[in-house]
N, C-alpha and C. Protein backbone atom coordinates (compact mmCIF):
# COMPACT_ATOMS: atom_id res chain seq x y z
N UNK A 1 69.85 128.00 98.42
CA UNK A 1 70.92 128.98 98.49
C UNK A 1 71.28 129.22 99.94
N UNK A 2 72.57 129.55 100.05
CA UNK A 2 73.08 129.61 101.94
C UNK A 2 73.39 131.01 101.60
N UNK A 3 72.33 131.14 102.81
CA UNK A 3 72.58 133.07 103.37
C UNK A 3 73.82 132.74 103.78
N UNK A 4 74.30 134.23 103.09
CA UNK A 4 75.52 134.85 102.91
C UNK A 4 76.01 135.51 104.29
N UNK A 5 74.97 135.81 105.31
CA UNK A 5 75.24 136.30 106.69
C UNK A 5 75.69 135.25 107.70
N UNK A 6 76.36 133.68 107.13
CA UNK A 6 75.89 132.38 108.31
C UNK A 6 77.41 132.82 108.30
N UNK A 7 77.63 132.46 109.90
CA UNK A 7 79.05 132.04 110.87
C UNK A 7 79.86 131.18 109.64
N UNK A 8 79.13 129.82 109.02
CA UNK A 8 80.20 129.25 108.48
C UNK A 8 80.82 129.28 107.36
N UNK A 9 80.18 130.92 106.41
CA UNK A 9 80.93 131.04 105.00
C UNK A 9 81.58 132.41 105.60
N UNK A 10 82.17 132.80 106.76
CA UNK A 10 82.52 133.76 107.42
C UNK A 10 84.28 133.27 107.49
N UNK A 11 84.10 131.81 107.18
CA UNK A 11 85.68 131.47 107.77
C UNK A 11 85.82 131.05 108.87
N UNK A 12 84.78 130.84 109.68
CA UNK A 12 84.60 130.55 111.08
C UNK A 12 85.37 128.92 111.42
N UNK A 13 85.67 128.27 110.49
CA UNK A 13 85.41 126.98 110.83
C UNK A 13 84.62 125.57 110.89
N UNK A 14 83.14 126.31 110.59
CA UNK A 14 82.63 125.11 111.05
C UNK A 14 82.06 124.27 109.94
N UNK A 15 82.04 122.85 110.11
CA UNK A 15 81.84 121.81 109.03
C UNK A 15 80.49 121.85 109.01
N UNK A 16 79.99 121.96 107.44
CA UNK A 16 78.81 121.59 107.09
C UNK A 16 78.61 120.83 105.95
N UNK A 17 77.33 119.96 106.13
CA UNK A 17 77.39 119.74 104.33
C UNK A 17 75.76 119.91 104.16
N UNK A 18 75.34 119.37 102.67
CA UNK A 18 74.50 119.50 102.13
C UNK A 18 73.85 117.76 101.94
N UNK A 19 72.82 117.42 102.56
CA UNK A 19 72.32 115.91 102.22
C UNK A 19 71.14 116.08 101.67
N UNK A 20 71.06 114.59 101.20
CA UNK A 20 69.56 114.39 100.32
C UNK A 20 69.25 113.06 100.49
N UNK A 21 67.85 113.55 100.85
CA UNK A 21 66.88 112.15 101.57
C UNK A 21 65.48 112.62 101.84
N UNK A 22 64.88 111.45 101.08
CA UNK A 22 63.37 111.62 100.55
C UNK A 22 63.13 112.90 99.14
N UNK A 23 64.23 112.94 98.08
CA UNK A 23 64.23 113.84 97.49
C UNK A 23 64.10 115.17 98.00
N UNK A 24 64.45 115.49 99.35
CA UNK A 24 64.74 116.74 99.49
C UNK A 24 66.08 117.14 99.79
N UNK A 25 66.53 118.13 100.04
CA UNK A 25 67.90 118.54 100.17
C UNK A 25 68.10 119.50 101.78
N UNK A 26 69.02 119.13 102.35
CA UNK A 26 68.78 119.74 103.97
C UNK A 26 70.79 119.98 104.18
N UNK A 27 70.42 120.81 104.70
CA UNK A 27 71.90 121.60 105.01
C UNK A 27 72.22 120.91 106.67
N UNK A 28 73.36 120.76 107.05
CA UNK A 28 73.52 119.88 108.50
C UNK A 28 75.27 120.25 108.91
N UNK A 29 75.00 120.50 110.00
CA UNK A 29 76.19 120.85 111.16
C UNK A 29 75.74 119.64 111.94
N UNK A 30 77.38 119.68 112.74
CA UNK A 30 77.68 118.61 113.59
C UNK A 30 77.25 119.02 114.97
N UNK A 31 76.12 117.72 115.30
CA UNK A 31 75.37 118.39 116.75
C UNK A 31 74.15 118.84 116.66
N UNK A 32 73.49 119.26 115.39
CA UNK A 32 72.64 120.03 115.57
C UNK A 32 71.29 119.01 115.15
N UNK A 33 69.90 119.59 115.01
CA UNK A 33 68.96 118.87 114.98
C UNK A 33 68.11 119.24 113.86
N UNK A 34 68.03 117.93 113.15
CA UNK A 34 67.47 118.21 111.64
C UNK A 34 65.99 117.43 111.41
N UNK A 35 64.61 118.10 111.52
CA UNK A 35 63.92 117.40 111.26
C UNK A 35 63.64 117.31 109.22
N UNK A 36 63.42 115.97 109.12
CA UNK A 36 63.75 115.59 107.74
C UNK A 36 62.35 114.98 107.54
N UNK A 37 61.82 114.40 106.05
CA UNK A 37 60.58 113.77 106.18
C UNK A 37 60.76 112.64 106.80
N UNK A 38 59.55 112.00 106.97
CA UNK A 38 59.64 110.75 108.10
C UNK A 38 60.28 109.50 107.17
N UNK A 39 61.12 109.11 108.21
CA UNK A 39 62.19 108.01 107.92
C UNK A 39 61.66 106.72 108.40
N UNK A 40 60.99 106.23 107.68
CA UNK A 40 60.56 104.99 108.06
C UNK A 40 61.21 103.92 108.56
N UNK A 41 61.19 102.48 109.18
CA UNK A 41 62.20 101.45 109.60
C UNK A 41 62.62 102.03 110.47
N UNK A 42 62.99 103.26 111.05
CA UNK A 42 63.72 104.21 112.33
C UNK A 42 63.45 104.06 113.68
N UNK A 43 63.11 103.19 114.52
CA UNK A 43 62.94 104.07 115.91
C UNK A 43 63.66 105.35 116.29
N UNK A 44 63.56 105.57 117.59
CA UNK A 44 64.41 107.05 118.52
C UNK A 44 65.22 105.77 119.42
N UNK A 45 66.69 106.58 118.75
CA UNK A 45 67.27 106.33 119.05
C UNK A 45 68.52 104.95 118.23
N UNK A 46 68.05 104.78 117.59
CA UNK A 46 68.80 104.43 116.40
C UNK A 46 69.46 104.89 115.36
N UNK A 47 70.46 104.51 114.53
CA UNK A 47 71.45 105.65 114.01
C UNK A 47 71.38 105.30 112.20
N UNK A 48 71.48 106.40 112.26
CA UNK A 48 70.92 106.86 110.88
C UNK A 48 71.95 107.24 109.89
N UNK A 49 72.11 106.49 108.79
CA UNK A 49 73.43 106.52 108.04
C UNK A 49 72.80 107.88 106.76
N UNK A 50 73.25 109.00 106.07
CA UNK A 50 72.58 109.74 104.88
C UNK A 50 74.13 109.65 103.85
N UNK A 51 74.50 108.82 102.82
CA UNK A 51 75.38 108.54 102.17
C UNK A 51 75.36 109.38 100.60
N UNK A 52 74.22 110.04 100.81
CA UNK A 52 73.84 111.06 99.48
C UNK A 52 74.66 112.59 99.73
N UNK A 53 75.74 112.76 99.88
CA UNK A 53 76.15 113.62 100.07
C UNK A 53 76.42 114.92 99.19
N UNK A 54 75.75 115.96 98.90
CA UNK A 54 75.69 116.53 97.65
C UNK A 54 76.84 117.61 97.79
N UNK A 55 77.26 118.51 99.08
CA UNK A 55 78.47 118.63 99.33
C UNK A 55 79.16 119.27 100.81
N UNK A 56 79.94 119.10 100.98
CA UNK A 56 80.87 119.09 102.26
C UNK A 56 81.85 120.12 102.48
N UNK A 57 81.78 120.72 103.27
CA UNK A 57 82.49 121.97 104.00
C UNK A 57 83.82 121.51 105.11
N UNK A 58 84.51 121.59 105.13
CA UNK A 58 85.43 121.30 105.70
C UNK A 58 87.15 122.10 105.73
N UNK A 59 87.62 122.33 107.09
CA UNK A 59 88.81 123.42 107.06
C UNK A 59 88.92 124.28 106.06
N UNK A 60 87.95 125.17 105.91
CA UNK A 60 87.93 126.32 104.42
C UNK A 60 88.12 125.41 103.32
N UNK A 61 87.83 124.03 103.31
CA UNK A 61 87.86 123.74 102.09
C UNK A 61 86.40 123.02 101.07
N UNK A 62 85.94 123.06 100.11
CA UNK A 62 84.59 123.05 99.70
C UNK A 62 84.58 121.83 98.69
N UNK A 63 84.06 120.79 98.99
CA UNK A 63 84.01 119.51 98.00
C UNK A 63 82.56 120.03 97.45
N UNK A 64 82.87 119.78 96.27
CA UNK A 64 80.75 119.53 95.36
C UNK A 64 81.09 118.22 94.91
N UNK A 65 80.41 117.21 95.11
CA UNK A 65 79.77 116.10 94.25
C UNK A 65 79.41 116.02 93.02
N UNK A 66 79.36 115.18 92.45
CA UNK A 66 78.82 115.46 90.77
C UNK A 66 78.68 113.55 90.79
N UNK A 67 77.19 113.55 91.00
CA UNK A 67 76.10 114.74 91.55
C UNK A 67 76.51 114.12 93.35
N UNK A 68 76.66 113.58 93.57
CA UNK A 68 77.31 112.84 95.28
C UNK A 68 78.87 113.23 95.84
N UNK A 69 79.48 113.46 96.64
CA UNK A 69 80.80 113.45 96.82
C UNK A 69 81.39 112.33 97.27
N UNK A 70 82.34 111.28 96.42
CA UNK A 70 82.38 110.01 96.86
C UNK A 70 83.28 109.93 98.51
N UNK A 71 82.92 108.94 98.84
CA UNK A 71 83.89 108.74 100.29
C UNK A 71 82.57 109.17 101.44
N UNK A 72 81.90 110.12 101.34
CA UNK A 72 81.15 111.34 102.39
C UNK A 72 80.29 110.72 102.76
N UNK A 73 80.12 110.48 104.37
CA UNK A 73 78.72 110.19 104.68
C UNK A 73 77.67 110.97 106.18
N UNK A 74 77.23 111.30 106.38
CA UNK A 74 76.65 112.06 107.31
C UNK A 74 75.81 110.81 108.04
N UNK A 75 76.67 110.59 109.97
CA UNK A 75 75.74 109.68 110.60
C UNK A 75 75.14 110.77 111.98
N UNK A 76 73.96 110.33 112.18
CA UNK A 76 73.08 110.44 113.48
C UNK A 76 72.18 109.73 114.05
N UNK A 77 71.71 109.81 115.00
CA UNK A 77 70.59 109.18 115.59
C UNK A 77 69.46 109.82 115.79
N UNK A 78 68.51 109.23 115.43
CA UNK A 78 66.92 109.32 115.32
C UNK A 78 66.70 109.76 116.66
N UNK A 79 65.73 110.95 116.88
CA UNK A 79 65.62 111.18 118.47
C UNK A 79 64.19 110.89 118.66
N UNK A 80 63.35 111.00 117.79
CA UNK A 80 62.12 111.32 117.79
C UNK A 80 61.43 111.88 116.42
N UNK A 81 60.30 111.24 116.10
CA UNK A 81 58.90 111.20 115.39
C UNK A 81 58.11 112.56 115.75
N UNK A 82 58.02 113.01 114.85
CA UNK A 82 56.75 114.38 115.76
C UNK A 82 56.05 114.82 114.56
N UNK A 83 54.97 115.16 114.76
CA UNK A 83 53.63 115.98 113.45
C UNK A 83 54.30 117.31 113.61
N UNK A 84 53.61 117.80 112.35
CA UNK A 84 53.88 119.07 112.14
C UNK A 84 52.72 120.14 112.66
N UNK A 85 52.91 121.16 112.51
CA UNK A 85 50.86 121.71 112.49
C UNK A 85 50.19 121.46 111.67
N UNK A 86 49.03 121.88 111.93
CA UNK A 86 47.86 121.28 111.18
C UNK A 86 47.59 122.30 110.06
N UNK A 87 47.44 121.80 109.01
CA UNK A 87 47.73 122.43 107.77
C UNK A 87 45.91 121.86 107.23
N UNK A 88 45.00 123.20 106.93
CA UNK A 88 43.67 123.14 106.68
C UNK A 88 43.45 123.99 105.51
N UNK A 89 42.62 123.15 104.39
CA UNK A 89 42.22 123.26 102.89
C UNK A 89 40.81 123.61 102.86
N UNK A 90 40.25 123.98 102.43
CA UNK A 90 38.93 124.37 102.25
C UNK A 90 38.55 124.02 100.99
N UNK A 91 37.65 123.18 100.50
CA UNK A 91 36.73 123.29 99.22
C UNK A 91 35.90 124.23 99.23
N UNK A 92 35.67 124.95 98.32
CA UNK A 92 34.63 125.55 98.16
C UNK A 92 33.86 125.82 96.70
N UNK A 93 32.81 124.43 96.29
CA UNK A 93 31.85 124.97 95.03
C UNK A 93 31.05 126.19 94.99
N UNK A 94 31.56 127.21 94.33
CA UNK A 94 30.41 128.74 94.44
C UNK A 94 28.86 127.64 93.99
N UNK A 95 27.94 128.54 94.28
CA UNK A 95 26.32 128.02 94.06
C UNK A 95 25.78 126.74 94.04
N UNK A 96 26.78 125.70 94.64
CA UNK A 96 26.30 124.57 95.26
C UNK A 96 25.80 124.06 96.18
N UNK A 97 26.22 124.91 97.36
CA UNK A 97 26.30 125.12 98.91
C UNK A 97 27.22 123.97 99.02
N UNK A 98 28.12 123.53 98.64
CA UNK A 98 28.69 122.81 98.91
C UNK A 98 30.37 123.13 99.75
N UNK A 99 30.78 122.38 100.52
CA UNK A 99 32.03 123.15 101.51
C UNK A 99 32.50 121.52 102.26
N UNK A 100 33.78 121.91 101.79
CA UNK A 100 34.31 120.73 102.51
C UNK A 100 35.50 121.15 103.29
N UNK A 101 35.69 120.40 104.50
CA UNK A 101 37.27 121.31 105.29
C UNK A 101 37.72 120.02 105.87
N UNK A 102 39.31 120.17 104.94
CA UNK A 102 40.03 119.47 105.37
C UNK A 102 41.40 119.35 106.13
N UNK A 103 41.73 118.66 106.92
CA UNK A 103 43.50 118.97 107.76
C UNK A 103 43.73 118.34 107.71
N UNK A 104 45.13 118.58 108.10
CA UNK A 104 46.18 117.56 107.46
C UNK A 104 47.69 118.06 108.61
N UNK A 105 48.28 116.93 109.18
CA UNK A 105 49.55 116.69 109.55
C UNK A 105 50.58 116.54 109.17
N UNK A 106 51.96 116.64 108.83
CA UNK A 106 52.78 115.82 108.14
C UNK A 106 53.31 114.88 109.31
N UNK A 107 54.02 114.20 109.42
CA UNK A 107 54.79 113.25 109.78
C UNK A 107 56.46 114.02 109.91
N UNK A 108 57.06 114.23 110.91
CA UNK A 108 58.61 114.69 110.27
C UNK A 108 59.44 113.62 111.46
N UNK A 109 60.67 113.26 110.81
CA UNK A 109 62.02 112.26 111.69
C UNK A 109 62.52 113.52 112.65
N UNK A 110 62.86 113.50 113.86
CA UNK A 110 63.98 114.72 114.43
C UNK A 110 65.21 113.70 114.37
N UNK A 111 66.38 114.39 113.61
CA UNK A 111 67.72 113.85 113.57
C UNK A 111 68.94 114.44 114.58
N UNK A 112 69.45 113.57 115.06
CA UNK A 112 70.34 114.72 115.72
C UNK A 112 71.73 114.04 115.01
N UNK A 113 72.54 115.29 114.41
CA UNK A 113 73.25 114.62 113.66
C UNK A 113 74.71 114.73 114.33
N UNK A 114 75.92 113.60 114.43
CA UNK A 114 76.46 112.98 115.41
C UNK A 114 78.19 113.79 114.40
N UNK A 115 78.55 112.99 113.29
CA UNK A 115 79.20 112.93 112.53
C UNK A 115 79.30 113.15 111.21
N UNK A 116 80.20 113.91 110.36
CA UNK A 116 80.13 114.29 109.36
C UNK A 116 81.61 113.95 108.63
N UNK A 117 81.35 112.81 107.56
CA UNK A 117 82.94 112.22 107.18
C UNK A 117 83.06 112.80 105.37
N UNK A 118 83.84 113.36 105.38
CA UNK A 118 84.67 113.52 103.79
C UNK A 118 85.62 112.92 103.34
């Protein structure tokens, strides 16, 4: 859901859409920086096509897809690879003495996204 307080359902102008990649769904302005799950095949600095366009904002006007919006594609370039924090699980068997501790990283792409076509 898009908070109702953002600059761009204000009338402001500015183009956004809605993409999907790695089954998740990520909201994206032009320029700005989207870390997404890790995009494999990618170096930094290579450009990154997202053709799943679920929907597009443009001059006060609002495309939805069903379920994609045809024509739409969102390009950027890969800037950089980076972990996330460290995210730590604990086992714990009551009256075993048993305890295990585990962490964990994710992997995330930083996108910087260039262009946005409807």
């Amino acid at each position: 859901m898009l908070p109702t307080s953002s600059k761009c359902l204000q009338g402001g102008g500015v183009v956004y859409a809605v993409v999907e990649t790695s089954g998740r769904q990520y909201r994206v302005v032009e320029g700005e920086v989207v870390y997404t799950e890790l995009q494999r095949g990618y170096n930094p600095g290579d450009e990154i096509v997202f053709d799943k366009v679920l929907l597009v904002r443009k001059d006060g006007e609002v495309l939805v897809g069903k379920p994609y919006v045809e024509g739409a594609k969102v390009s950027g370039v890969v800037v950089e690879h980076v972990r996330g924090p460290k995210l730590i699980t604990i086992k714990f068997r009551p009256r075993k003495n048993s305890r295990k501790k585990i962490g964990h990283r994710q992997w995330y792409t930083a996108v910087k996204i260039e262009k946005i076509e409807a």
